[in-house]
N, C-alpha and C. Protein backbone atom coordinates (compact mmCIF):
# COMPACT_ATOMS: atom_id res chain seq x y z
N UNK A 1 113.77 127.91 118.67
CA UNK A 1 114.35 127.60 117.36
C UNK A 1 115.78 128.13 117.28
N UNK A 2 116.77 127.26 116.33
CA UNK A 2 117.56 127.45 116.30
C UNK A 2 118.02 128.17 114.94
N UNK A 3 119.26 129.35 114.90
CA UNK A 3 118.89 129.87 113.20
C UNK A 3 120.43 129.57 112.97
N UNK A 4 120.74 129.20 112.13
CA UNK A 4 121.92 128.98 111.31
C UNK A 4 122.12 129.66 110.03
N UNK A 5 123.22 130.86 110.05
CA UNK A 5 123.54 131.78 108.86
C UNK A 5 124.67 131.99 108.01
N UNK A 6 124.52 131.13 106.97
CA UNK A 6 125.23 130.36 105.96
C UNK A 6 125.60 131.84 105.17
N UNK A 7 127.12 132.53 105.26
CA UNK A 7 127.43 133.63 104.40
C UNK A 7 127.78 133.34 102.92
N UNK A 8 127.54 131.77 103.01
CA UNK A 8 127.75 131.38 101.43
C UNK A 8 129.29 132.00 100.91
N UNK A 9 129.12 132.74 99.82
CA UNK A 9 130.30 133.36 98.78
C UNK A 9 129.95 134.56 98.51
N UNK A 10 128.85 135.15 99.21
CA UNK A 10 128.38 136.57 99.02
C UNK A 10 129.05 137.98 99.23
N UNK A 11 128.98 138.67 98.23
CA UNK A 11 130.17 139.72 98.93
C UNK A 11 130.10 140.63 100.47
N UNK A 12 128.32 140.15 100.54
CA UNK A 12 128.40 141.38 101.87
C UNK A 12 128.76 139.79 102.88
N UNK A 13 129.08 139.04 102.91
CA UNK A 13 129.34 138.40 103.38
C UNK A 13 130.81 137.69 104.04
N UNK A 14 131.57 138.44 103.15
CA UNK A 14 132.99 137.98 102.86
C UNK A 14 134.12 139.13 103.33
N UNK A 15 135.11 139.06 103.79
CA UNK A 15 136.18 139.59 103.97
C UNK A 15 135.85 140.90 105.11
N UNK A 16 136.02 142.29 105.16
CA UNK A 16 135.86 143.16 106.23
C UNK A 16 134.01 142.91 105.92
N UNK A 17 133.89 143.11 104.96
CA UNK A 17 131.96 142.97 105.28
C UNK A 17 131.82 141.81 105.93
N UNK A 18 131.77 140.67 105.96
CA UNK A 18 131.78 139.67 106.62
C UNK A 18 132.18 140.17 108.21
N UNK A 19 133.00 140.55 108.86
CA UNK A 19 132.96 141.14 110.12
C UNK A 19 132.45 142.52 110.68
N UNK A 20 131.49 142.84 109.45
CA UNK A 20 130.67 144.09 109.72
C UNK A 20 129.33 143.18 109.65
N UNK A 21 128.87 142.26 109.17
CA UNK A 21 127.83 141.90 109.21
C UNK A 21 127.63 140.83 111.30
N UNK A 22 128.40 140.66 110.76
CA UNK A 22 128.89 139.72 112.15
C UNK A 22 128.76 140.37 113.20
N UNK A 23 129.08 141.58 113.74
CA UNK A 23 128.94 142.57 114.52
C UNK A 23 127.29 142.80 114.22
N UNK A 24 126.91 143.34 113.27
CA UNK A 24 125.34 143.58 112.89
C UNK A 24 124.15 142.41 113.68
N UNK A 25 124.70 141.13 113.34
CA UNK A 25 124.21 140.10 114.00
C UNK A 25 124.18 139.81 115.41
N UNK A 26 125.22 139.86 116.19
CA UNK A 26 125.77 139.81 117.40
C UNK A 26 125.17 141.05 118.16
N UNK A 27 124.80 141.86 117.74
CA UNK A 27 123.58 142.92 118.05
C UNK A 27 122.00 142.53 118.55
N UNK A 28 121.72 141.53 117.78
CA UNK A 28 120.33 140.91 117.76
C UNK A 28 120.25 140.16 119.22
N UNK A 29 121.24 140.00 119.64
CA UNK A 29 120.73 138.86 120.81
C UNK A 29 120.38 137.69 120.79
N UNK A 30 120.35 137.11 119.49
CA UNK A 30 119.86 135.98 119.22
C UNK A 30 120.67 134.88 119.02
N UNK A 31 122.21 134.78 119.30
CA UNK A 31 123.42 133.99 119.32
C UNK A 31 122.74 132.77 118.00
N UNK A 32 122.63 133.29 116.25
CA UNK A 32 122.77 132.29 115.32
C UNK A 32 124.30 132.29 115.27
N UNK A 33 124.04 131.13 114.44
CA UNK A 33 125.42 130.05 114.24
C UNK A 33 125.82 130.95 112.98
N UNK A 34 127.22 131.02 113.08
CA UNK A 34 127.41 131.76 111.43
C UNK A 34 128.27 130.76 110.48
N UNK A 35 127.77 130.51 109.45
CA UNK A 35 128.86 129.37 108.23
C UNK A 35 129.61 130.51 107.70
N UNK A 36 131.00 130.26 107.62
CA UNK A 36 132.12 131.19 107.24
C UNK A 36 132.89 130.72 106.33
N UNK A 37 133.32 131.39 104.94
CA UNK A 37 134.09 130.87 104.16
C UNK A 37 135.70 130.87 105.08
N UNK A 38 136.38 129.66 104.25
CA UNK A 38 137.29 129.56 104.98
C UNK A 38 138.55 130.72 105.54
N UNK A 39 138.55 131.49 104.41
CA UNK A 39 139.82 132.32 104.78
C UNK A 39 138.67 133.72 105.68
N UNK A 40 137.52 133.67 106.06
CA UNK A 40 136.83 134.31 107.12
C UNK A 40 136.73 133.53 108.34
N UNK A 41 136.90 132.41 108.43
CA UNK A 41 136.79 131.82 109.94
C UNK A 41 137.87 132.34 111.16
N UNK A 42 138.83 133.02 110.69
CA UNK A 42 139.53 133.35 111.78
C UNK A 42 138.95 134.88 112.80
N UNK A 43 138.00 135.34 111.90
CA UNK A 43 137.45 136.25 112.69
C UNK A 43 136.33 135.57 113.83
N UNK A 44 136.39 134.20 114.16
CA UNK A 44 135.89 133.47 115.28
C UNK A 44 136.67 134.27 116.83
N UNK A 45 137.77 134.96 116.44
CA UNK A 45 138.66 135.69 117.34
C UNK A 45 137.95 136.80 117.58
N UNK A 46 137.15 137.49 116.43
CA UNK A 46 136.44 139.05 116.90
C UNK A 46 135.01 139.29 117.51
N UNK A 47 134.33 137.63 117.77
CA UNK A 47 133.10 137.54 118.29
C UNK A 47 132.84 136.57 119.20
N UNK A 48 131.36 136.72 120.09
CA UNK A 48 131.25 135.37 120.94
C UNK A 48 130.29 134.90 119.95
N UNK A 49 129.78 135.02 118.70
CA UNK A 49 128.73 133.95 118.57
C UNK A 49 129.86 132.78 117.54
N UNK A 50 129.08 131.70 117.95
CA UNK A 50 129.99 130.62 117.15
C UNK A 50 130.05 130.58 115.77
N UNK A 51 130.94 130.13 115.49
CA UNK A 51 131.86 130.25 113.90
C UNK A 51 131.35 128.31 113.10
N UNK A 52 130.94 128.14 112.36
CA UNK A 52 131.11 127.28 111.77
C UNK A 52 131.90 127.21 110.02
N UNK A 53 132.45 126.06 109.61
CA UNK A 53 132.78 126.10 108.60
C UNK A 53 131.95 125.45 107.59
N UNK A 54 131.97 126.03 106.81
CA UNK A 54 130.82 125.53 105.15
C UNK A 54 131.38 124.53 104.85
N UNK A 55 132.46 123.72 104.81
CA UNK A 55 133.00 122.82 104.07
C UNK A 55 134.37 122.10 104.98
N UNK A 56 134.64 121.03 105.00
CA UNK A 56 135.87 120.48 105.29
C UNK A 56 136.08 119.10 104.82
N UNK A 57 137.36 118.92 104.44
CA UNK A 57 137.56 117.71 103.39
C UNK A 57 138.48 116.60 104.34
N UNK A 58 138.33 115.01 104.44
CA UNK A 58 138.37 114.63 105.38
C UNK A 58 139.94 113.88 104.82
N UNK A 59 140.69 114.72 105.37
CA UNK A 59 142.36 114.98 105.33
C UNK A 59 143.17 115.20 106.44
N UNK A 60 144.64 114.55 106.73
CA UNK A 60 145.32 114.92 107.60
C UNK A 60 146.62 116.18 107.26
N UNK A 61 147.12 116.31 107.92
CA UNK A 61 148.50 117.10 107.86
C UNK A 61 149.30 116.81 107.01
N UNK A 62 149.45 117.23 105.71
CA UNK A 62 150.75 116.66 104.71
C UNK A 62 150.37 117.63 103.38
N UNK A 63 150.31 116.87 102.25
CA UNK A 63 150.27 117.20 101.05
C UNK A 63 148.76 117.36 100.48
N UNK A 64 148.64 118.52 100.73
CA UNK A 64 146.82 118.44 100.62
C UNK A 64 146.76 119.37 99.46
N UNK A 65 147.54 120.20 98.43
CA UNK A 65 147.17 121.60 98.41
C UNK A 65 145.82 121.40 97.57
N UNK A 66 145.18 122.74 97.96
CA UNK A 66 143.53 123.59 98.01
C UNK A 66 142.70 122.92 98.60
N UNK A 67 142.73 121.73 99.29
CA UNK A 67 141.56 121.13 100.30
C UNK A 67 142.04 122.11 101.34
N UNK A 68 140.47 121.70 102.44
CA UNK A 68 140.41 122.41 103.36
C UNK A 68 140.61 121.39 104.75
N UNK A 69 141.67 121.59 105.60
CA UNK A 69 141.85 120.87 106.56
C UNK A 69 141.27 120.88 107.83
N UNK A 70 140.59 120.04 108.64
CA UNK A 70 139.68 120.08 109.76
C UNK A 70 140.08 120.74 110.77
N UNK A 71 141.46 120.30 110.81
CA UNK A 71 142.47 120.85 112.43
C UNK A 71 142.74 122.58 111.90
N UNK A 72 143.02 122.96 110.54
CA UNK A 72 143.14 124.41 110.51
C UNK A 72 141.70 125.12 110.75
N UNK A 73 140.37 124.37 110.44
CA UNK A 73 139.44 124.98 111.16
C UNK A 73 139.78 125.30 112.81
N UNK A 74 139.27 124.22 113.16
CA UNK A 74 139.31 123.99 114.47
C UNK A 74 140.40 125.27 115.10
N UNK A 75 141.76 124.94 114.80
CA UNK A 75 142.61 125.96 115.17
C UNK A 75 142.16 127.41 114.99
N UNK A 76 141.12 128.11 114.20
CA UNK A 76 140.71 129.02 113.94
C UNK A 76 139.39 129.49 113.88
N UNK A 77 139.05 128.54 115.22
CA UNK A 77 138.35 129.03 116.31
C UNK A 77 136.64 128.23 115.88
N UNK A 78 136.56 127.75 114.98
CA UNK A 78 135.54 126.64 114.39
C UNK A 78 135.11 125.43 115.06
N UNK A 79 133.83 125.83 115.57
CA UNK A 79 133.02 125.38 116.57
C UNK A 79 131.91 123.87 115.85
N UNK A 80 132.07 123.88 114.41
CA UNK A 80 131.34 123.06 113.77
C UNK A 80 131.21 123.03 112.07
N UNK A 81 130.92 122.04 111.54
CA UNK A 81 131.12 121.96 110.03
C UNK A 81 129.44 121.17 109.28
N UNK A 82 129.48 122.27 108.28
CA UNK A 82 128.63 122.16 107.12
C UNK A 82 128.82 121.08 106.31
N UNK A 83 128.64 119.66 105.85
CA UNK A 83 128.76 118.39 104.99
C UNK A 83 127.42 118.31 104.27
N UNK A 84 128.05 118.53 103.03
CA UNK A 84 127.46 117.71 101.60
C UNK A 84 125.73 118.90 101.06
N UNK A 85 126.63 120.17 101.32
CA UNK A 85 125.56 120.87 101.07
C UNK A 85 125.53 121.27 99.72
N UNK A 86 124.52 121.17 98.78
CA UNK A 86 124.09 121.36 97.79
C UNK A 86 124.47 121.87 96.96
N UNK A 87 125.81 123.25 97.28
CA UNK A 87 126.34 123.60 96.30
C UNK A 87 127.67 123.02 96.24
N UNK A 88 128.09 122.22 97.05
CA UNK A 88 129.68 121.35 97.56
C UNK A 88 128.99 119.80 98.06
N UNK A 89 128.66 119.62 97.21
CA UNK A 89 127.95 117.65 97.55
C UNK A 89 129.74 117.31 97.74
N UNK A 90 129.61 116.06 98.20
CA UNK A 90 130.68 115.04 98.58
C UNK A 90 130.32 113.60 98.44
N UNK A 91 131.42 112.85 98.49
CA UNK A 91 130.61 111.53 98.14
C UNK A 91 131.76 110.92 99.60
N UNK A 92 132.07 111.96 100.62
CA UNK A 92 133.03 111.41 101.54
C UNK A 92 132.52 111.75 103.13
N UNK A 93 131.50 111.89 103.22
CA UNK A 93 129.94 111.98 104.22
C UNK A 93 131.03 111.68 105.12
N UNK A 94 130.95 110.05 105.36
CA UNK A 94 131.20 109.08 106.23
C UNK A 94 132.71 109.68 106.90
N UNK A 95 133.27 110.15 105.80
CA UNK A 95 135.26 110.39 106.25
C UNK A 95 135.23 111.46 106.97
N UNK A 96 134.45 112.27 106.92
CA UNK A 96 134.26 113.96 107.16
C UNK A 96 134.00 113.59 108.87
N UNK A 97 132.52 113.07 108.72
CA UNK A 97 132.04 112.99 109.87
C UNK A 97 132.95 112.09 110.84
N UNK A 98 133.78 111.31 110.59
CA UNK A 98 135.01 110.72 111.40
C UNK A 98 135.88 111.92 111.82
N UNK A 99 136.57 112.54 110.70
CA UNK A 99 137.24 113.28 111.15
C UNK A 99 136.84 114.33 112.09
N UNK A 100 135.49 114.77 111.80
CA UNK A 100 135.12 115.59 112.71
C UNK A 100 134.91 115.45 114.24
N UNK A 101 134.57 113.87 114.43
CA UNK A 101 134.70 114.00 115.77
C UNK A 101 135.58 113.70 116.27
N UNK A 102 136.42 113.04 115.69
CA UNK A 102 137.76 113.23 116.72
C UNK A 102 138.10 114.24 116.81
N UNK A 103 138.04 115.46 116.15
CA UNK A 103 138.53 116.63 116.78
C UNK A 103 137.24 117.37 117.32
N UNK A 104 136.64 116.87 117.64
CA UNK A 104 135.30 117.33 118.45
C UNK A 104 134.37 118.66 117.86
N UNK A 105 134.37 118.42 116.88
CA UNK A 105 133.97 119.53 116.33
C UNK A 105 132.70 119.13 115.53
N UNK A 106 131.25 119.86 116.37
CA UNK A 106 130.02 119.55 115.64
C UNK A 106 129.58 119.54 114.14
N UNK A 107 128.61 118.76 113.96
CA UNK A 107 127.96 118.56 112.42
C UNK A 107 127.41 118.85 112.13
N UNK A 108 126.70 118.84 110.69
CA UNK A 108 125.40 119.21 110.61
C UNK A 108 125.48 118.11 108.55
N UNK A 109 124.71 117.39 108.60
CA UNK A 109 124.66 116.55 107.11
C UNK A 109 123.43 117.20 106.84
N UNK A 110 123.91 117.95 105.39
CA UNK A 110 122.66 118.33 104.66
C UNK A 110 122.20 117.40 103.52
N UNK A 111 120.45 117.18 103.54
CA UNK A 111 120.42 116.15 102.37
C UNK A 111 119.01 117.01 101.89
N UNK A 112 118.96 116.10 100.51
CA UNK A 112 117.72 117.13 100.01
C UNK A 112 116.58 116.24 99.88
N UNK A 113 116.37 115.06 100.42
CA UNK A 113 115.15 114.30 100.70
C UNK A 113 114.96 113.30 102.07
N UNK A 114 113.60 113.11 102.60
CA UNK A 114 113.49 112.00 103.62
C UNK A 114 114.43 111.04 103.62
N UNK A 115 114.45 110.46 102.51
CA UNK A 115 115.18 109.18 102.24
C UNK A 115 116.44 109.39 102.91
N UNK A 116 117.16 110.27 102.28
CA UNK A 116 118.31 110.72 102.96
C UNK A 116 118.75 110.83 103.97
N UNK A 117 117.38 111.61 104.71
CA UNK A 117 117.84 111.73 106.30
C UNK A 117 118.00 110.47 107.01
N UNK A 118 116.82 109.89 106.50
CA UNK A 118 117.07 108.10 107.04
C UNK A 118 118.28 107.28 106.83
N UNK A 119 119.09 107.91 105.68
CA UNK A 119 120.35 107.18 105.73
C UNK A 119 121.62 107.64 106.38
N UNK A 120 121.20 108.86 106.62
CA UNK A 120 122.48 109.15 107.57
C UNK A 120 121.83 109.18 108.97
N UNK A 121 121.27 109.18 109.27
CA UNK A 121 120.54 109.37 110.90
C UNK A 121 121.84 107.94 111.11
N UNK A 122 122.15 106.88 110.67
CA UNK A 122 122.89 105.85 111.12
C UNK A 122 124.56 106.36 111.89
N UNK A 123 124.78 106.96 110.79
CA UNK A 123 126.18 107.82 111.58
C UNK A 123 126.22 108.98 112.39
N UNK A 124 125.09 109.22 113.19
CA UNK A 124 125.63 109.41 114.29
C UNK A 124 126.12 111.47 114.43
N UNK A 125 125.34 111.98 113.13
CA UNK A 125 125.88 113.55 113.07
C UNK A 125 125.07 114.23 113.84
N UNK A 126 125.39 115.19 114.70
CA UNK A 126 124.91 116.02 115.59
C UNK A 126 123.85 116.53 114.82
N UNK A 127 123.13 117.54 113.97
CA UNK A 127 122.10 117.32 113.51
C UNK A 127 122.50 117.01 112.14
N UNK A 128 120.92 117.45 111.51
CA UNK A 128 120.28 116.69 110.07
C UNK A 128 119.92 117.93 109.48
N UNK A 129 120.64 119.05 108.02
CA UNK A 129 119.68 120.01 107.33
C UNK A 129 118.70 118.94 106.44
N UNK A 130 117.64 119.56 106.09
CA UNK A 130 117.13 119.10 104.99
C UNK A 130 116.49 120.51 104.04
N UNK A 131 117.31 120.12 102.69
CA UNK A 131 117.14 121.43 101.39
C UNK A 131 116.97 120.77 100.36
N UNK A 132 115.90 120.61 99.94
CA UNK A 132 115.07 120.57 98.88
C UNK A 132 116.23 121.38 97.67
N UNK A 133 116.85 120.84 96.95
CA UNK A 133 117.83 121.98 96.17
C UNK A 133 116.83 123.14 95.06
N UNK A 134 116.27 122.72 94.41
CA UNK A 134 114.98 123.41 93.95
C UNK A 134 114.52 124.85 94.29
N UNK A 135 114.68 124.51 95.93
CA UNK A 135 114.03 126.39 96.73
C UNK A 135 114.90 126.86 97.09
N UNK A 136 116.68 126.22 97.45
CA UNK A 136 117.63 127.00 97.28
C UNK A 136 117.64 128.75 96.97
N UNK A 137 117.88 129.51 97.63
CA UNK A 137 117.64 130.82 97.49
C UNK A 137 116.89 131.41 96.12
N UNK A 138 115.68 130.50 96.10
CA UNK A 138 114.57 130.93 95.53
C UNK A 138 112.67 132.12 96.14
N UNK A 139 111.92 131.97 95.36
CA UNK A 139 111.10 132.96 96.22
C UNK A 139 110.06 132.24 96.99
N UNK A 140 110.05 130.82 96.72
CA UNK A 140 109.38 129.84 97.39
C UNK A 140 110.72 129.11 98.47
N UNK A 141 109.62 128.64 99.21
CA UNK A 141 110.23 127.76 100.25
C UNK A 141 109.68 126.51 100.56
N UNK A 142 110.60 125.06 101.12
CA UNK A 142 110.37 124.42 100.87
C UNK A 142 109.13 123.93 101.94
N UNK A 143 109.09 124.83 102.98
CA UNK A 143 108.00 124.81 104.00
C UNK A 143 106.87 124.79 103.69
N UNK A 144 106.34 125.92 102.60
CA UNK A 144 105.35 125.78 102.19
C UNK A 144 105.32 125.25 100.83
N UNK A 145 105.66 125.00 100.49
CA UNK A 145 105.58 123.77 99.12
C UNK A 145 105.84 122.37 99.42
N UNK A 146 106.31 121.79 100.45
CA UNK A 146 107.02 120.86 100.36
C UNK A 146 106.58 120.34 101.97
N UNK A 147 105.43 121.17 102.55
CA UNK A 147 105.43 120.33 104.49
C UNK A 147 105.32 118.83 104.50
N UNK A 148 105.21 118.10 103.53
CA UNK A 148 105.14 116.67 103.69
C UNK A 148 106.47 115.75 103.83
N UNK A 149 107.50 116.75 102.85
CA UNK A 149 109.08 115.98 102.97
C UNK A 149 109.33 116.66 104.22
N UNK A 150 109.06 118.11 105.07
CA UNK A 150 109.71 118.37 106.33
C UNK A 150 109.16 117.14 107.68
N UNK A 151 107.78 117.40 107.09
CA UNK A 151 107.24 116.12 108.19
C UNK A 151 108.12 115.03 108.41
N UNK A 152 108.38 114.02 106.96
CA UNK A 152 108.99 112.65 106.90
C UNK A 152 110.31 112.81 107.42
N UNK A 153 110.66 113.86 107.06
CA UNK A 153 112.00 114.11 107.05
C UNK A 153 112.38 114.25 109.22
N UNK A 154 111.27 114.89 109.61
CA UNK A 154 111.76 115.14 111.10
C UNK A 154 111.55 113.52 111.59
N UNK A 155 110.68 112.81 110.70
CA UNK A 155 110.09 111.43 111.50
C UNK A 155 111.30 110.51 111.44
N UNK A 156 112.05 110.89 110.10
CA UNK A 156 113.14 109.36 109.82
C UNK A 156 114.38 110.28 110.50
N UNK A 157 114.56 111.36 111.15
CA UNK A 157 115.70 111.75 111.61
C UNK A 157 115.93 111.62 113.27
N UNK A 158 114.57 110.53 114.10
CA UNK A 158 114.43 110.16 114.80
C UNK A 158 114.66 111.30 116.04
N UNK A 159 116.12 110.73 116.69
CA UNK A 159 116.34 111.70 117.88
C UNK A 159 117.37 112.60 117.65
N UNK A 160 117.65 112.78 116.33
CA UNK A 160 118.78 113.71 115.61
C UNK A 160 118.02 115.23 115.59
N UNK A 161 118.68 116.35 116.19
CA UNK A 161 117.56 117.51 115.61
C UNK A 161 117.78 117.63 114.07
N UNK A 162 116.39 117.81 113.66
CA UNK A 162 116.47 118.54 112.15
C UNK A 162 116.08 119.75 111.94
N UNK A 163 117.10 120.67 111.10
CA UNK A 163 116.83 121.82 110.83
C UNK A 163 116.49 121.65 109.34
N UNK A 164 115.74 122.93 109.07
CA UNK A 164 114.59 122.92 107.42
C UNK A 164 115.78 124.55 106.74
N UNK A 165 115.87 124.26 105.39
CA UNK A 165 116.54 125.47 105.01
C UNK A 165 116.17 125.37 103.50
N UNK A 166 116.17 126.18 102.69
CA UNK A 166 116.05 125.83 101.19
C UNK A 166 114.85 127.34 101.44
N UNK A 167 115.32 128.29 100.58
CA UNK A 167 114.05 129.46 100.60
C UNK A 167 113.89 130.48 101.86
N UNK A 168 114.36 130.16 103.33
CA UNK A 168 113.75 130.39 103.84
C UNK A 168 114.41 131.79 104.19
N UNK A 169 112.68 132.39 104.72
CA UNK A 169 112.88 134.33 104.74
C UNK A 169 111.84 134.63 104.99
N UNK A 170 110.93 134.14 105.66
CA UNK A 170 110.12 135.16 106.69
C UNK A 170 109.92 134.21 108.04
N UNK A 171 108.88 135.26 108.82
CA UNK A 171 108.71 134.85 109.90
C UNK A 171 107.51 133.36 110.14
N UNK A 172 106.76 134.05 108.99
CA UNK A 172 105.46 132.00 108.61
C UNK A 172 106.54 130.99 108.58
N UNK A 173 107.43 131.18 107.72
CA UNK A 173 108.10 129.69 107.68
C UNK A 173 108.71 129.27 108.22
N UNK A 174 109.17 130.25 109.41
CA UNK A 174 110.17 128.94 111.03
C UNK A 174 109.17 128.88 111.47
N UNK A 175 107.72 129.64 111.80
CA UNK A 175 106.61 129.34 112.71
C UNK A 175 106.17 127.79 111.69
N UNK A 176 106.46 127.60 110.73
CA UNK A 176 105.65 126.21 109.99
C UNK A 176 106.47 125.34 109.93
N UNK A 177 107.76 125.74 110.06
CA UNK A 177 108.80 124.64 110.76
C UNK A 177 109.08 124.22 111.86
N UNK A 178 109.25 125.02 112.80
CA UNK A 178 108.76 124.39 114.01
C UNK A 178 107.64 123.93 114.24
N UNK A 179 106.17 123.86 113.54
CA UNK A 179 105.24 123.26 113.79
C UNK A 179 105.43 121.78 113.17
N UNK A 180 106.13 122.09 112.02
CA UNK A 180 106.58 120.92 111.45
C UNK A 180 107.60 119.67 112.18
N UNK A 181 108.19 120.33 113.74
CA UNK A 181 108.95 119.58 114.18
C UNK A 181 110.74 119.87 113.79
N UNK A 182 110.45 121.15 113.23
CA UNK A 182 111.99 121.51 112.91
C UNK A 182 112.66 121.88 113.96
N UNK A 183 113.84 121.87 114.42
CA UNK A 183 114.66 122.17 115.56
C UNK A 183 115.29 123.79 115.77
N UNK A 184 115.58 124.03 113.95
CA UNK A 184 116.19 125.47 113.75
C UNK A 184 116.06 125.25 111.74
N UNK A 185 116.69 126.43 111.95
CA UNK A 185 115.91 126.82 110.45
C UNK A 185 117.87 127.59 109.85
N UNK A 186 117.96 127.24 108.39
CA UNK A 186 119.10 127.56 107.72
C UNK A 186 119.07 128.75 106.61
N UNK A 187 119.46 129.97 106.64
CA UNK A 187 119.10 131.00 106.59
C UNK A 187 120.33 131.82 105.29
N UNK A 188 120.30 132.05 104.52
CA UNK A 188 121.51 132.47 104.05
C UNK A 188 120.66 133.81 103.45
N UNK A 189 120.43 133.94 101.97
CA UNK A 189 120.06 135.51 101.08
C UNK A 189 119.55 136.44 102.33
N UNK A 190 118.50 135.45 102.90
CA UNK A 190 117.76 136.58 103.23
C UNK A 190 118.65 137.84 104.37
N UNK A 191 119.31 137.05 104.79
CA UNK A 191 120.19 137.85 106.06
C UNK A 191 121.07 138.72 104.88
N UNK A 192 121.94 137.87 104.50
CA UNK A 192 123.19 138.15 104.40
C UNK A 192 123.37 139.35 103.46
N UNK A 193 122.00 138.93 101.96
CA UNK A 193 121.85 140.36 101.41
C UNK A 193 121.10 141.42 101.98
N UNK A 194 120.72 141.38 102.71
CA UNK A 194 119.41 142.43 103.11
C UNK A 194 120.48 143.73 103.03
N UNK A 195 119.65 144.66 103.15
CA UNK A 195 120.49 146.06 103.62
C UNK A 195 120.07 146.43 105.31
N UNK A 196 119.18 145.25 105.55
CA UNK A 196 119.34 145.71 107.21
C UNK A 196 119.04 144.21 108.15
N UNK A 197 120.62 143.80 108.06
CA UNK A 197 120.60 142.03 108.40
C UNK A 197 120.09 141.68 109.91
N UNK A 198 120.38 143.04 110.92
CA UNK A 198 120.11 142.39 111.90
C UNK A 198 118.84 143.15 111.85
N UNK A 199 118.24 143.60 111.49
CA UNK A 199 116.63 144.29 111.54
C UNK A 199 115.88 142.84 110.93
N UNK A 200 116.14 142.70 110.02
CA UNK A 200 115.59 141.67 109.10
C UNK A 200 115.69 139.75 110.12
N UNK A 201 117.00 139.61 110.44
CA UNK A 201 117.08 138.39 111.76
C UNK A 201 116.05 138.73 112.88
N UNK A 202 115.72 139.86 113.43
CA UNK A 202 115.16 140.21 114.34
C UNK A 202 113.86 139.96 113.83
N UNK A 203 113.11 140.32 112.72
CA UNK A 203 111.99 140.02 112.68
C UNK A 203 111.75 138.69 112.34
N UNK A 204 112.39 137.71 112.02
CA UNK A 204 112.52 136.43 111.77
C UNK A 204 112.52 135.18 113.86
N UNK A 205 112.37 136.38 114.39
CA UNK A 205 112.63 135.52 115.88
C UNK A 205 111.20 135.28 116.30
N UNK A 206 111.28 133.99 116.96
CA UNK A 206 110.23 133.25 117.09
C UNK A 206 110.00 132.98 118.93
């Protein structure tokens, strides 16, 4: 399984904590993917595990001001990008995911139903999240409330991997996602607040 750790906007997440947690992680051995707010992605320079960005708006070089530009990821060391996640929907899927591969830089389309996955499985994004918005860093998860949309959801995402995220924080629910056919699992409160992130990732390994 694969774990992907979304630092969201959280404070232990952000700025020198953000590269104290990062170090904390990179401890575990377990090389997860980390989602980095933008003005944190340049600490992709102070680690080997890969850097992804939460957001990128599908723009060139000019007159952009407060969007976020693909190539200043990329330049700052951003190995892959977060689209249309639940708290930053987009209605520019399609532009993103262009831009992204021409600059070669992996995907991931988050949607919050089967249906969904079935409609983007067409373009072609390196994987598929699926988040139920509902269990969003709630005390349920969508694994166990919801194994019937993870099922449909791995079936209509064909040969795309799908990762399951919405709730998730213990060790039952990547073991019921990967039974479910999940590829990797999307991880944010539980890491990022804990007071012991890489103790807490560690018991989460499968």
């Amino acid at each position: 399984m694969k774990y992907i750790i979304n630092f969201k906007t959280y404070k232990e997440g952000t700025g020198k904590n953000a590269l104290k947690l990062i170090k904390q992680l990179e401890s575990t051995k377990m090389d997860p993917i980390l989602c980095l707010q933008p003005g944190d992605v340049h600490l992709s320079s102070k680690t080997k595990l890969t850097i992804w960005a939460q957001h990128v708006d599908p723009i060139n070089y000019g007159s952009n001001t407060g969007w976020i530009l693909p190539e200043d990821m990329k330049a700052n060391g951003v190995k892959g990008v977060l689209i249309n996640h639940s708290e930053h929907k987009t209605t520019k899927i399609r532009e993103i995911l262009k831009e992204c591969k021409e600059l070669k830089l992996k995907t991931m389309v988050l949607v919050p139903k089967p249906e969904d996955v079935k409609k983007f499985v067409k373009y072609n994004p390196d994987y598929i999240g699926v988040e139920p918005p509902e269990y969003i860093g709630s005390k349920t998860t969508s694994v166990t409330s919801k194994p019937n949309l993870i099922e449909k959801s791995v079936k209509n995402s064909a040969k795309i991997p799908l990762f399951v995220g919405a709730g998730i924080k213990s060790k039952e629910d990547i073991i019921i996602s990967k039974k479910l056919g999940a590829k990797g699992v999307l991880i944010a409160s539980a890491i990022v607040t804990s007071k012991t992130p890489s103790k807490k990732l560690l018991e989460l390994k499968i």
